[in-house]
C-alpha atoms as a PDB file:
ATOM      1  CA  UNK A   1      34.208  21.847  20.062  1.00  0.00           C
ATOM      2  CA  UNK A   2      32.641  22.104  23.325  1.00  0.00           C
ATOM      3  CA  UNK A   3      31.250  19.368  25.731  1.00  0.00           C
ATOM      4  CA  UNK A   4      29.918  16.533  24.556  1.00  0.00           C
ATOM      5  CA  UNK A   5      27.733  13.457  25.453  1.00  0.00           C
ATOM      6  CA  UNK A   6      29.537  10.445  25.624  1.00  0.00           C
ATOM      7  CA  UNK A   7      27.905   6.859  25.720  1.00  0.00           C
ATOM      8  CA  UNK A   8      30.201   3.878  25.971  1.00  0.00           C
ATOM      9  CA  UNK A   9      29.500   0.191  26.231  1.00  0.00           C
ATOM     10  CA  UNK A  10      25.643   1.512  25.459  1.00  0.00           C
ATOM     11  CA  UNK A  11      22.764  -1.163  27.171  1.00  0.00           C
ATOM     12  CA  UNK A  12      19.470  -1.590  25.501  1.00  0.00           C
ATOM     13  CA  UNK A  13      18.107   0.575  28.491  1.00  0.00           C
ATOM     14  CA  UNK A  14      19.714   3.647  27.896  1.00  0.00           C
ATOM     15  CA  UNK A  15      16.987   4.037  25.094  1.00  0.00           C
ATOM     16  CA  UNK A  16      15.279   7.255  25.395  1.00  0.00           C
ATOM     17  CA  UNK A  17      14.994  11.041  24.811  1.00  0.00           C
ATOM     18  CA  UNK A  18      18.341  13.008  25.594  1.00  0.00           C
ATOM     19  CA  UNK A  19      18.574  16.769  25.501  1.00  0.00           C
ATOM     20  CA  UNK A  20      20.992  19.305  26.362  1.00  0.00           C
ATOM     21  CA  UNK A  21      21.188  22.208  28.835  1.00  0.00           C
ATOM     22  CA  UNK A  22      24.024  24.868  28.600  1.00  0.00           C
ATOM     23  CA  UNK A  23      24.468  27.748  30.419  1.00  0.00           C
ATOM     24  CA  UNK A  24      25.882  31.347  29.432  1.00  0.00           C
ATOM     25  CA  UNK A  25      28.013  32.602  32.718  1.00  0.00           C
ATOM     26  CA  UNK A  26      27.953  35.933  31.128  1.00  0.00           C
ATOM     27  CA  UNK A  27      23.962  36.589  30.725  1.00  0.00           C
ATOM     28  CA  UNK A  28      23.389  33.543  33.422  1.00  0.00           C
ATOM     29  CA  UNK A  29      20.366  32.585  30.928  1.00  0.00           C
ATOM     30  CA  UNK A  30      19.947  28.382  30.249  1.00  0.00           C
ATOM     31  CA  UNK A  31      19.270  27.240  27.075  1.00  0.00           C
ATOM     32  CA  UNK A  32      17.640  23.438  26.382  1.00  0.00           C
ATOM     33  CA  UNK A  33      17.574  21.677  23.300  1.00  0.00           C
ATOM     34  CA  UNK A  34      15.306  20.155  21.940  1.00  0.00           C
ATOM     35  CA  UNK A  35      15.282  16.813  23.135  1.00  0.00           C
ATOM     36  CA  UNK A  36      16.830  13.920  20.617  1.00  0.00           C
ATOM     37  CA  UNK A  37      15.408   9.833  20.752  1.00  0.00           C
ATOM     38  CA  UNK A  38      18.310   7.277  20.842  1.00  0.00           C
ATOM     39  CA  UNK A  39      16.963   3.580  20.611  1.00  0.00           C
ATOM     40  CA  UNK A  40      19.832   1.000  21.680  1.00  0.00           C
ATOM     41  CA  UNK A  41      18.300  -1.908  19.468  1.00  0.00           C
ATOM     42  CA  UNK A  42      19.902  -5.457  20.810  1.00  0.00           C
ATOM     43  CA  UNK A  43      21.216  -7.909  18.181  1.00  0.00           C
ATOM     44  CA  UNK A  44      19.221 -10.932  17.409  1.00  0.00           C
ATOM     45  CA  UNK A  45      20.180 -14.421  18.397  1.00  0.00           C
ATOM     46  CA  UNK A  46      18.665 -18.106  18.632  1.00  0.00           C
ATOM     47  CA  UNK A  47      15.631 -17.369  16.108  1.00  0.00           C
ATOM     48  CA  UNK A  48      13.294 -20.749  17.185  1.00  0.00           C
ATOM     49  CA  UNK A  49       9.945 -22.065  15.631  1.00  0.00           C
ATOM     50  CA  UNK A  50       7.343 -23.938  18.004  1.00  0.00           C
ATOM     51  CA  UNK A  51       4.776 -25.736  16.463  1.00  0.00           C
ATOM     52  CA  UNK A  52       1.554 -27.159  17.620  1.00  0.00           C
ATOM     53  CA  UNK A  53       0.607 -30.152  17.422  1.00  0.00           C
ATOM     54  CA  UNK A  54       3.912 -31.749  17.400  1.00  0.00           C
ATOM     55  CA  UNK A  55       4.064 -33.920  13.567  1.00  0.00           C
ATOM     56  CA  UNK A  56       2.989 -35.570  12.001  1.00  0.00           C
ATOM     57  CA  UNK A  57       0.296 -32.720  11.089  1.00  0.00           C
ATOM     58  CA  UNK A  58      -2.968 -34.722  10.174  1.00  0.00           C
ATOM     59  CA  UNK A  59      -4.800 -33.358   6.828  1.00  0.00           C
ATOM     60  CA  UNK A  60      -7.973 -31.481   7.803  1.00  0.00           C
ATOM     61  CA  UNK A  61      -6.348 -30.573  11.034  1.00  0.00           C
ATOM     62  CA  UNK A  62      -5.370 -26.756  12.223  1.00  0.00           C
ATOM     63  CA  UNK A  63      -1.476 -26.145  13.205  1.00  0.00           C
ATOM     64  CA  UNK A  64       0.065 -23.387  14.367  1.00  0.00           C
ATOM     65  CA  UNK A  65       3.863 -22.276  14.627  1.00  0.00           C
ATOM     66  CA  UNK A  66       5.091 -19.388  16.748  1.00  0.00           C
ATOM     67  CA  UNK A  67       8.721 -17.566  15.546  1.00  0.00           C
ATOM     68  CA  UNK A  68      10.428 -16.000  18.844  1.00  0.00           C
ATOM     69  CA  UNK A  69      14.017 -14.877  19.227  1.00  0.00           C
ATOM     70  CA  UNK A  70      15.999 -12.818  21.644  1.00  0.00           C
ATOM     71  CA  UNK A  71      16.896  -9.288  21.414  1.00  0.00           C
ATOM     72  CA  UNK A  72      15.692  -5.732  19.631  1.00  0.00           C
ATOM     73  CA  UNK A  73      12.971  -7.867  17.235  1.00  0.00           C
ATOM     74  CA  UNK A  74      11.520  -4.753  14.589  1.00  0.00           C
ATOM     75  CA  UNK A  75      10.495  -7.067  11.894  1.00  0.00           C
ATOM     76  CA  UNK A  76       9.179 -10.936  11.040  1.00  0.00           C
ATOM     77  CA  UNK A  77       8.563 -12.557   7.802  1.00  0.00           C
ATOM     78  CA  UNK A  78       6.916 -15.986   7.348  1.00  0.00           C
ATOM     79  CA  UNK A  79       8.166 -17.831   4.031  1.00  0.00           C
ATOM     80  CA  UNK A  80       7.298 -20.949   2.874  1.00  0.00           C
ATOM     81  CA  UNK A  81       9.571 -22.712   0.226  1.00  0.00           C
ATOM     82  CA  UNK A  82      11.528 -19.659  -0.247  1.00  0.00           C
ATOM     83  CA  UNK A  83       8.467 -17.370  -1.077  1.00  0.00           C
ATOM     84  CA  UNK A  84       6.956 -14.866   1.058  1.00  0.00           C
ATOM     85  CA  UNK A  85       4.066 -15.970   2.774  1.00  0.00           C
ATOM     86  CA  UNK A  86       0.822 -13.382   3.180  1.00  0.00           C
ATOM     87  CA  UNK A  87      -2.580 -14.490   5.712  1.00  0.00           C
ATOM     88  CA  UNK A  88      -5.655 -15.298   3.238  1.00  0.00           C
ATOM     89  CA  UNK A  89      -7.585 -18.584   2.680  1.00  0.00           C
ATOM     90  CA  UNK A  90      -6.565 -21.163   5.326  1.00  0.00           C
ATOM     91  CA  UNK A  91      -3.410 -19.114   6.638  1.00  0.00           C
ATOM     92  CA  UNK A  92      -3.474 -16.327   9.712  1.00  0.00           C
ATOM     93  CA  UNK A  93      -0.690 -14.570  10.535  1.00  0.00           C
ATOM     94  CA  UNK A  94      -1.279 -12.823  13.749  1.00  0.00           C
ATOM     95  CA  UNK A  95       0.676 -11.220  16.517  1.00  0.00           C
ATOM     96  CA  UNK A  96       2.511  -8.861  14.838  1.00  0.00           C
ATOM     97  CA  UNK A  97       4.025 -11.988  12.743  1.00  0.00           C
ATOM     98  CA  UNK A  98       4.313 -13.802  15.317  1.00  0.00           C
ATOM     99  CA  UNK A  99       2.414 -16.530  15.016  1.00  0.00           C
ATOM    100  CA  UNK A 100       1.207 -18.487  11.932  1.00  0.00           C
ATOM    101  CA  UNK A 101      -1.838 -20.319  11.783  1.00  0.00           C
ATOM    102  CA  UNK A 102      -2.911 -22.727   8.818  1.00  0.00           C
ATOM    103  CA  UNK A 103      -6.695 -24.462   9.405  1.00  0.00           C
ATOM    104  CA  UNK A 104      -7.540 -26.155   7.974  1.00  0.00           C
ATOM    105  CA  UNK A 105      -4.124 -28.312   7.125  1.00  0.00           C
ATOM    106  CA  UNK A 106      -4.073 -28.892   2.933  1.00  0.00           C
ATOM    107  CA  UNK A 107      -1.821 -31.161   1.980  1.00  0.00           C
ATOM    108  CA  UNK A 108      -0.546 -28.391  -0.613  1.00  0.00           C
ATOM    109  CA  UNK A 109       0.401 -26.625   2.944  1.00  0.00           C
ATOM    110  CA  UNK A 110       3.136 -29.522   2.852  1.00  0.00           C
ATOM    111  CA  UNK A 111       6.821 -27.270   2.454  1.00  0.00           C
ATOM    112  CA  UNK A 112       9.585 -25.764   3.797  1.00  0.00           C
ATOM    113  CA  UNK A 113       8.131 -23.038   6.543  1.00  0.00           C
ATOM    114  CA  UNK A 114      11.267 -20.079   7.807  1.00  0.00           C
ATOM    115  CA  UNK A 115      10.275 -17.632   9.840  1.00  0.00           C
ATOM    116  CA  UNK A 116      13.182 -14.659   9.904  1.00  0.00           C
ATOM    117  CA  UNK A 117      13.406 -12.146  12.393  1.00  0.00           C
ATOM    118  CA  UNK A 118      15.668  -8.841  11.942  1.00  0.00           C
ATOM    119  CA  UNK A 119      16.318  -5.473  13.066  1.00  0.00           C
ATOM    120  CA  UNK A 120      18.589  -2.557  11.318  1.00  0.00           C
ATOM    121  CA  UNK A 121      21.710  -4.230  12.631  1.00  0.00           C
ATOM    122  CA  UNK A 122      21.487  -7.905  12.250  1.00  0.00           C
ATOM    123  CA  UNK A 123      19.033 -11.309  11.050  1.00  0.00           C
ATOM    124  CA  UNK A 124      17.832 -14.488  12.250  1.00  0.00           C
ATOM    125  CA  UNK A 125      16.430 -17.210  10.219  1.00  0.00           C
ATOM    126  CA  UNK A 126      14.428 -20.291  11.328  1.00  0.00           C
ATOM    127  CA  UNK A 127      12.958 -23.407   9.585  1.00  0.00           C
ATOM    128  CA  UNK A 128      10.648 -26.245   9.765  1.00  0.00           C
ATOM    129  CA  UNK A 129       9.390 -28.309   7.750  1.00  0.00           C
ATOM    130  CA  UNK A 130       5.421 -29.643   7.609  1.00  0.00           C
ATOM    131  CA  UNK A 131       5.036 -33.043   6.122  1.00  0.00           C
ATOM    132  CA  UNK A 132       1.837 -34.707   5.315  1.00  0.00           C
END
């Protein structure tokens, strides 16, 4: 086994493209490999929901609720009551998932709202819960 790349105690911003050069002492030729994309991904923490307007949420009104978390975010799902939640009639999703948008308010909107955040390596979950 000859030399080898070592990263220890790997940060999120030694992300990138890594190749490898070796060298023949014989021929005194250089060879470069093709070059290889590591992404460090960050585990997610402290998933949070922030809604505007503050409740009570007014029938007829528009609200909105924003999901954010900290670390390597690749995916967010909006659920309400347990069920997958997908933009059409009064509900826009926007912002890559982001943010969720219901105008105008139904009282049918009324339900448990979680907005999880994940990555390959861990999950986040977050809830609140509109009352009318």
């Amino acid at each position: 086994m000859g030399p080898e790349l070592r990263l220890e105690n790997i940060q999120a911003n030694q992300s990138g493209s890594y190749s490898c050069c070796a060298h023949n002492t014989r021929t005194l030729r250089y060879q470069t490999s093709e070059p290889s994309d590591i992404t460090v991904l960050e585990p997610i923490s402290v998933a949070t929901i922030t809604t505007y307007p503050n409740p009570p949420i007014i029938e007829g009104s528009s609200v909105t609720s924003t999901c954010d978390a900290s670390g390597s975010i690749t995916t967010r799902e909006w659920m309400k009551d347990g069920q997958l939640l997908s933009a059409g009639g009064n509900v826009i999703i926007s912002e890559d998932n982001r943010v969720l948008s219901i105008n105008p308010v139904k009282r049918t909107d009324s339900g448990q709202y979680l907005c999880r955040v994940s990555n390959p390596i861990s999950t986040a979950d977050a809830k609140n819960t509109f009352s009318l």
